[in-house]
Protein backbone atom coordinates (compact mmCIF):
# COMPACT_ATOMS: atom_id res chain seq x y z
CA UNK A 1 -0.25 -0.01 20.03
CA UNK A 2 -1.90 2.75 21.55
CA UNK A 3 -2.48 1.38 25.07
CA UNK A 4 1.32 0.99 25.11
CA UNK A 5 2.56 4.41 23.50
CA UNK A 6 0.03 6.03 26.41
CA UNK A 7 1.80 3.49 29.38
CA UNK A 8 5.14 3.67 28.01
CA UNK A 9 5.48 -0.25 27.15
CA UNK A 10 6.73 0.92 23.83
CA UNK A 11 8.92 4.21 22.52
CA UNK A 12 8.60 3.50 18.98
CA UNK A 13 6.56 2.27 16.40
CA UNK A 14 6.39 2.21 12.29
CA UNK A 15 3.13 3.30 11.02
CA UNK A 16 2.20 4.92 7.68
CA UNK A 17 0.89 8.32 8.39
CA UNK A 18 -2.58 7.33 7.68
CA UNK A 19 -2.55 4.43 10.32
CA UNK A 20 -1.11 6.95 12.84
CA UNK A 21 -4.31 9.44 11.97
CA UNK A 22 -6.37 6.83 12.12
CA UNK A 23 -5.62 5.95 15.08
CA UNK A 24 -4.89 8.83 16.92
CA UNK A 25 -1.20 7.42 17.89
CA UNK A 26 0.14 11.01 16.32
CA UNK A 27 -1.48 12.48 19.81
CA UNK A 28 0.59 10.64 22.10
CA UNK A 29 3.95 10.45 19.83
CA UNK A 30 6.90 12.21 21.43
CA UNK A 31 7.93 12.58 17.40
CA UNK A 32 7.69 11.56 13.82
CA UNK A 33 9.13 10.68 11.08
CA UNK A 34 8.15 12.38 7.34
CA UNK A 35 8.62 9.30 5.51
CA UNK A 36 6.07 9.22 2.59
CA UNK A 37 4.95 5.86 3.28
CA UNK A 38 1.07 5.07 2.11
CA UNK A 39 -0.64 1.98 1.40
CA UNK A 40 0.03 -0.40 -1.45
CA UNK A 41 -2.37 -2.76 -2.85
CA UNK A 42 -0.41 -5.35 -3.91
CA UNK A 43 -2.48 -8.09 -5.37
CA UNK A 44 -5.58 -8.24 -7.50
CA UNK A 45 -7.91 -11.25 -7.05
CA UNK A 46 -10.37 -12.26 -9.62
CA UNK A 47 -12.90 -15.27 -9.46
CA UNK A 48 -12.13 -17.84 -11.29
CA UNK A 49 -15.24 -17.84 -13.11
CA UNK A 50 -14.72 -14.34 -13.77
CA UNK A 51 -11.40 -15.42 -15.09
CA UNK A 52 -12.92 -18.36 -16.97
CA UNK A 53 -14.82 -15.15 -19.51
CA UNK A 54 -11.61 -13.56 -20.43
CA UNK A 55 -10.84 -15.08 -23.51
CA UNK A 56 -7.81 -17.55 -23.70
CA UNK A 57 -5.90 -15.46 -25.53
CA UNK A 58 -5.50 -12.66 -23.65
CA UNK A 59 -4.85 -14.09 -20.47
CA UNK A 60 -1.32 -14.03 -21.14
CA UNK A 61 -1.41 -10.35 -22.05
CA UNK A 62 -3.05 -9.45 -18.89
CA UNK A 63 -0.67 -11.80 -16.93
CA UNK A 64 2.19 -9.78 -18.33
CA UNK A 65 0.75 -6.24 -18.21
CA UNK A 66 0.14 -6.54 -14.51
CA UNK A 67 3.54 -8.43 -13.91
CA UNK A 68 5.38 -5.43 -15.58
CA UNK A 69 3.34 -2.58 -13.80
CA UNK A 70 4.10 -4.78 -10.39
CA UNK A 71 7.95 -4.27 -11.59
CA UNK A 72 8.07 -1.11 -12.58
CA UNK A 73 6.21 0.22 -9.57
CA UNK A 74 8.61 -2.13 -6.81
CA UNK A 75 11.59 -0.26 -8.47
CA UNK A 76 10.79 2.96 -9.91
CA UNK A 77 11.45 4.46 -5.98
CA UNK A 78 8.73 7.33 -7.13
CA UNK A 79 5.97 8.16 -5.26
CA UNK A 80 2.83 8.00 -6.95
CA UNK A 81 1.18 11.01 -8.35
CA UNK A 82 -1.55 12.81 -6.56
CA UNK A 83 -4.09 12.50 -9.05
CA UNK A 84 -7.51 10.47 -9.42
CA UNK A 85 -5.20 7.70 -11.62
CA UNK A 86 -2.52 7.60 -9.37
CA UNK A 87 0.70 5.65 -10.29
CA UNK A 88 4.01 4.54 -9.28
């Protein structure tokens, strides 16, 4: 991306504004957007032997609890709060 902002290849490009800090693209970017984009874990993988420990009855709970959380944050349209537990 950066080799063609600096040549011109490309005009535009949609990066989170950590990405652009990252790397550096905000130096050579005629302008920028303030859209309060930010990265999203979306997916939480557990070993199947881990899995295996959870007793069989709360599986389902947990299933749920992070199916509703998943929902709520993919339509809420909030950002998260800026604290150490952040949340949609």
């Amino acid at each position: 991306m950066m080799t063609g902002l600096q040549t011109g290849l490309i005009d535009a490009m949609a990066a989170p504004p950590l990405y652009a800090l990252l790397d550096r693209s905000f130096q050579v970017a005629d302008n920028m957007l303030d859209l309060h984009w930010g990265a999203l874990n979306a997916a939480t993988v557990v070993r199947a032997d881990a899995w295996a420990r959870v007793p069989a009855e709360l599986r389902p709970r947990l299933i749920e609890a992070a199916r509703r959380e998943g929902w709520r944050c993919a339509t809420s349209g909030a950002r998260p709060a800026r604290t150490r537990s952040a949340r949609c």
